[in-house]
N, C-alpha and C. Protein backbone atom coordinates (compact mmCIF):
# COMPACT_ATOMS: atom_id res chain seq x y z
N UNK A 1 1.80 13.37 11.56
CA UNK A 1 0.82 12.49 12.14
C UNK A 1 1.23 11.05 11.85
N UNK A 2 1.34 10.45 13.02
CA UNK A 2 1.55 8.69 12.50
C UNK A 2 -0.04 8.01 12.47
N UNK A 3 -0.09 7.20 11.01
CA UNK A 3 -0.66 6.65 10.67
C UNK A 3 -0.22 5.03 11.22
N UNK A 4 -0.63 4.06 11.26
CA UNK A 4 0.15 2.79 11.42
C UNK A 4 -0.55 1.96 10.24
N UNK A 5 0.73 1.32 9.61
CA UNK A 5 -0.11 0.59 8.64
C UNK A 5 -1.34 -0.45 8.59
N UNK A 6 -1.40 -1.46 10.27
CA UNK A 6 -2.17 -2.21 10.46
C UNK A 6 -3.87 -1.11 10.20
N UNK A 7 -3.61 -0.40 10.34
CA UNK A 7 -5.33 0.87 10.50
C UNK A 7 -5.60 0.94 9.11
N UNK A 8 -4.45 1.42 8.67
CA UNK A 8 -5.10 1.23 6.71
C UNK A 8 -5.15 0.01 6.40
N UNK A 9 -4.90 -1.14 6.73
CA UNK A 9 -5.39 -2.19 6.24
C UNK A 9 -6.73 -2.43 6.60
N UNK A 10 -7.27 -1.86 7.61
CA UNK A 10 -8.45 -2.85 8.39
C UNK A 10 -9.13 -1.55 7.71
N UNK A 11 -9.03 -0.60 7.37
CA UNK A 11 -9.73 0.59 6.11
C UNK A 11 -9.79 0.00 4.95
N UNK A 12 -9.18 -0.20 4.62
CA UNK A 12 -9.57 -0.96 3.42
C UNK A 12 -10.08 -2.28 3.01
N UNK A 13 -9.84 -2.95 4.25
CA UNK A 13 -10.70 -4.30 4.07
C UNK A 13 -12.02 -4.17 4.68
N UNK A 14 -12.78 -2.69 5.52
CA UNK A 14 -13.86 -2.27 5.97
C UNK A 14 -14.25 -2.18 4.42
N UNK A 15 -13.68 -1.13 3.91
CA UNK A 15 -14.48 -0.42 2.26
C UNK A 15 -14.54 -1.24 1.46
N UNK A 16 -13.39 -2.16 1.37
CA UNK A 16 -13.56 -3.61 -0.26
C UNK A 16 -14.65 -4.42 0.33
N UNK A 17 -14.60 -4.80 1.87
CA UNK A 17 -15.44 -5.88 1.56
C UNK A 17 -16.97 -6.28 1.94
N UNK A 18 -17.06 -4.90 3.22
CA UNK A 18 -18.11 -4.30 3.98
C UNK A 18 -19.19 -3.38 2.73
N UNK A 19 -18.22 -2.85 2.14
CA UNK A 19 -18.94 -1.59 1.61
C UNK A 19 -18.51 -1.50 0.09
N UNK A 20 -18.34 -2.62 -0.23
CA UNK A 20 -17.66 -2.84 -2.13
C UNK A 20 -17.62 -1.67 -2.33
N UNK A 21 -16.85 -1.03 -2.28
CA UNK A 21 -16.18 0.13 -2.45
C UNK A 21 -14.86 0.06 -3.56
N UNK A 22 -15.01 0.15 -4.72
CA UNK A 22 -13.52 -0.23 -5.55
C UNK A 22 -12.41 -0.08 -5.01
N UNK A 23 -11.67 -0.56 -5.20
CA UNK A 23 -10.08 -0.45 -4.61
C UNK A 23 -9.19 1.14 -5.54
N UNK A 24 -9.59 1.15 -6.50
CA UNK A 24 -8.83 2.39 -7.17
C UNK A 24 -10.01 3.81 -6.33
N UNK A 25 -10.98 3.74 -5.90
CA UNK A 25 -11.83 4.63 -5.11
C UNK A 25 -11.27 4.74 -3.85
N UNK A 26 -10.83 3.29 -3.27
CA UNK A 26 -10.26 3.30 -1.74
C UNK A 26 -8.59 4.30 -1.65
N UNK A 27 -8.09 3.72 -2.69
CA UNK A 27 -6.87 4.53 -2.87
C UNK A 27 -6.68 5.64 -3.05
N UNK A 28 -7.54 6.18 -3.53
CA UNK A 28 -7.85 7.48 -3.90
C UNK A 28 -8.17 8.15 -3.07
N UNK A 29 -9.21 8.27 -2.06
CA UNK A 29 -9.63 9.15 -0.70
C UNK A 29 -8.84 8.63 -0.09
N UNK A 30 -7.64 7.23 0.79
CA UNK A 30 -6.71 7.50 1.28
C UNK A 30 -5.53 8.54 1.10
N UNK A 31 -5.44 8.39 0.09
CA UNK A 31 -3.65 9.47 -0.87
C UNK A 31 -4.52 10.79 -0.42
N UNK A 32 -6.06 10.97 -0.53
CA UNK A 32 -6.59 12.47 0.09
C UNK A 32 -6.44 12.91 0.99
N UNK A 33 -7.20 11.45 2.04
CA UNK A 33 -6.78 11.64 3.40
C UNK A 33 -5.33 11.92 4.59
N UNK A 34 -4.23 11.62 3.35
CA UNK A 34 -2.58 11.21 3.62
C UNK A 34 -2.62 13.30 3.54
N UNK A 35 -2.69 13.73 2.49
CA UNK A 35 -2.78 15.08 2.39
C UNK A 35 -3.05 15.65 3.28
N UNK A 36 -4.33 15.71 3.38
CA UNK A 36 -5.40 16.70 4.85
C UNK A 36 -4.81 16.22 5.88
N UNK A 37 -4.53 15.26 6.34
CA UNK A 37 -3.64 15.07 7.42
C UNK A 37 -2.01 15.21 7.55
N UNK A 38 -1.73 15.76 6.52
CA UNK A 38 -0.01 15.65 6.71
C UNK A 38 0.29 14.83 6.88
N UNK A 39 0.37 13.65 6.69
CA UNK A 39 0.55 12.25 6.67
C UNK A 39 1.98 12.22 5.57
N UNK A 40 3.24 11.95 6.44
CA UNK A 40 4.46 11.99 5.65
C UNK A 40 5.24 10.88 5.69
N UNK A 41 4.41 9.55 5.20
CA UNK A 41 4.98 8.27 4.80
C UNK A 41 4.74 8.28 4.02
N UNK A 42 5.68 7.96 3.34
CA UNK A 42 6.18 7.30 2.24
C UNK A 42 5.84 5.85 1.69
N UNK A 43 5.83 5.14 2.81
CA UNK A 43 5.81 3.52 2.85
C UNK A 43 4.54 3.76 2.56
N UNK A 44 3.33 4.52 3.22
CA UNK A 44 2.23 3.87 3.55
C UNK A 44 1.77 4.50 1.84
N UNK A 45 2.11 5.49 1.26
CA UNK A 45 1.99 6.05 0.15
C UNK A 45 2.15 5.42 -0.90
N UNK A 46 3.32 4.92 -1.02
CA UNK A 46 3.90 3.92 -2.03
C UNK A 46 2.55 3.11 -2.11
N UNK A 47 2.41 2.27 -1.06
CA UNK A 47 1.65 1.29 -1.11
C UNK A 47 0.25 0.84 -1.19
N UNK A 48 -0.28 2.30 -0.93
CA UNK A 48 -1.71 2.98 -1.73
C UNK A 48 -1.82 2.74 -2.97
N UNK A 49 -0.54 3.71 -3.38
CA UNK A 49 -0.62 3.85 -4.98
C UNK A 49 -0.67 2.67 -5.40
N UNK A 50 0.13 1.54 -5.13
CA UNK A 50 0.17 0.10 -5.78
C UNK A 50 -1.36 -0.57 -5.69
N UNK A 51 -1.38 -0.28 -4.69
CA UNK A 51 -3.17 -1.51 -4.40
C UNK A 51 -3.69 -0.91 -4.93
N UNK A 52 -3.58 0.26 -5.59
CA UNK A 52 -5.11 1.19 -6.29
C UNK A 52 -4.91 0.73 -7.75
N UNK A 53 -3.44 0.45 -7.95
CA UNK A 53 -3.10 0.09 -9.47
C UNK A 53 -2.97 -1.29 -9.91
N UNK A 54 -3.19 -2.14 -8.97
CA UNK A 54 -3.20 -3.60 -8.92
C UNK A 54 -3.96 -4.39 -8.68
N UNK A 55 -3.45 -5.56 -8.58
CA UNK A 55 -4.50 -6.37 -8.24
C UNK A 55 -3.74 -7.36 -7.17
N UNK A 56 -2.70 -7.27 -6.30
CA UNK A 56 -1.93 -7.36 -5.02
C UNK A 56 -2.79 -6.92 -4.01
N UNK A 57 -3.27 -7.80 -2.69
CA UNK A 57 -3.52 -7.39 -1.71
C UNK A 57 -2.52 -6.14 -0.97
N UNK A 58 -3.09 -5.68 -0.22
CA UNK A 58 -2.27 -4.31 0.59
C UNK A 58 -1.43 -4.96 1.35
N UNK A 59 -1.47 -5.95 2.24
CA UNK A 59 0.19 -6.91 2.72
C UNK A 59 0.69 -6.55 1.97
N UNK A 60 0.76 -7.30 0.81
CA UNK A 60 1.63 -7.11 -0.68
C UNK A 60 2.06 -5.73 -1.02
N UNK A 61 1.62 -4.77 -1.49
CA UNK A 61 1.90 -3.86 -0.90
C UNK A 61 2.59 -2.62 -0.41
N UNK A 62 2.29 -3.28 1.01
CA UNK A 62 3.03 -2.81 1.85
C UNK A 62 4.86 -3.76 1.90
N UNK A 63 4.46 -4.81 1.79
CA UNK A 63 5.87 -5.33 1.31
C UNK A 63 6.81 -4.97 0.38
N UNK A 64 6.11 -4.62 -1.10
CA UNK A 64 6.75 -3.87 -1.78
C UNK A 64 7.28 -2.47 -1.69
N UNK A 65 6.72 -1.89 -1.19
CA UNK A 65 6.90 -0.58 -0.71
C UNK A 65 8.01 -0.41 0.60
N UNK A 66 8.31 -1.31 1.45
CA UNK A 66 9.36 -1.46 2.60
C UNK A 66 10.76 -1.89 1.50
N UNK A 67 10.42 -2.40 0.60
CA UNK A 67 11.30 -3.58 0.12
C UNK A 67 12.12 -2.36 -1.16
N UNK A 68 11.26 -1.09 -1.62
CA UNK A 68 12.03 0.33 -2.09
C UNK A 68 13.24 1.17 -0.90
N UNK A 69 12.51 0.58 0.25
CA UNK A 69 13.40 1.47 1.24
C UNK A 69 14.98 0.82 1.29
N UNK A 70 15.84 1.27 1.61
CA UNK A 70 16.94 0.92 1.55
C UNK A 70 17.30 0.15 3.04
N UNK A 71 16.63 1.10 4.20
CA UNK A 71 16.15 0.24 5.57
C UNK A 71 16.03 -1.32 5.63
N UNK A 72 15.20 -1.82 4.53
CA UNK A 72 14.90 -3.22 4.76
C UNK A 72 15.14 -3.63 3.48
N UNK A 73 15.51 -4.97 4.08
CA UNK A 73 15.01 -6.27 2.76
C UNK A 73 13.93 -7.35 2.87
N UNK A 74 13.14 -7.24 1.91
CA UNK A 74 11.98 -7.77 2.10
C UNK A 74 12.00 -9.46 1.01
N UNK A 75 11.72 -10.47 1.77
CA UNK A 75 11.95 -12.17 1.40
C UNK A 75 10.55 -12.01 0.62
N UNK A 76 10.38 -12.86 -0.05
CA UNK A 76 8.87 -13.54 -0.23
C UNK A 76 8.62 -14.70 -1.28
N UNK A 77 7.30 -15.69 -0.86
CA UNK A 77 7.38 -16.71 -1.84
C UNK A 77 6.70 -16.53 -2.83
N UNK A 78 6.15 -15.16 -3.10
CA UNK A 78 4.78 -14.97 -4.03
C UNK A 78 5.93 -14.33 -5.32
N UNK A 79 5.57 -15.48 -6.27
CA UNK A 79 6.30 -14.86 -7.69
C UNK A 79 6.23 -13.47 -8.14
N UNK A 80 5.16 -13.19 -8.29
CA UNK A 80 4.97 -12.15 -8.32
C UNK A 80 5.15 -10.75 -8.05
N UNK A 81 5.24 -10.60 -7.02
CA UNK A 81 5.58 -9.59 -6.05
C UNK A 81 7.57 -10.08 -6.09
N UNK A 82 7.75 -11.16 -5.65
CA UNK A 82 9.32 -10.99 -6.05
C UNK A 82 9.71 -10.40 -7.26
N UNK A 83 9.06 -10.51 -8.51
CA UNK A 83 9.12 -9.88 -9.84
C UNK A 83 9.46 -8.08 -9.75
N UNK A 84 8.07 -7.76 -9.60
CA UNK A 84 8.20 -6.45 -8.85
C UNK A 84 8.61 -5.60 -7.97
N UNK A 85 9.26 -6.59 -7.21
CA UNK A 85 10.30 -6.31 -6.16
C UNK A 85 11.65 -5.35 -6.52
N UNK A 86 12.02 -6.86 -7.66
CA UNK A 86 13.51 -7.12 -8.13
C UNK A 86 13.37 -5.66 -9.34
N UNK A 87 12.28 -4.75 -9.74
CA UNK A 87 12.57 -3.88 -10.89
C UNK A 87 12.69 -3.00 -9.83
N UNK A 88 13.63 -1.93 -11.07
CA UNK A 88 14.31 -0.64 -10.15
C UNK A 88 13.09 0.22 -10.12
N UNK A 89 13.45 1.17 -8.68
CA UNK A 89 12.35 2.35 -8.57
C UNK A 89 12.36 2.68 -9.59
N UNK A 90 10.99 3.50 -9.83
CA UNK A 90 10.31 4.40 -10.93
C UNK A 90 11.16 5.87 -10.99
């Protein structure tokens, strides 16, 4: 099933900001929902797990999570996220 990442974003900015819904709660019934649906990205997975464990918007992210793939290289001016970028996969 393709998911597109723009849909989980606008999901999760429905639940954080519509429905204060915690972000480690939002992440959590997504990675469920990724399951029950056979949902076999990776990218969009990665980048669940991070926003549920962080405190990085889901852009962010999702940037980090493209930026594991070997496919792309991902630029950015946010210190931060370049930090986390630059450490090797888990």
């Amino acid at each position: 099933m393709l998911v597109l990442p723009e849909v989980i974003a606008e999901v999760i900015y429905v639940l954080t900001k519509y429905y204060d819904t915690p972000r480690d709660v939002v992440a959590l019934r997504l990675m469920l929902f990724f399951d029950d649906a056979e949902c076999n990205s990776q990218i969009l997975s990665t980048a669940v797990n991070l926003y549920g464990n962080s405190n990085f918007d889901f852009v962010d992210c999702l940037l980090y999570s493209y930026s594991k793939n070997p496919e792309y290289e991902v630029f950015t001016f946010d210190k931060d996220l370049a930090k986390i970028i630059k450490e090797p996969n888990p």
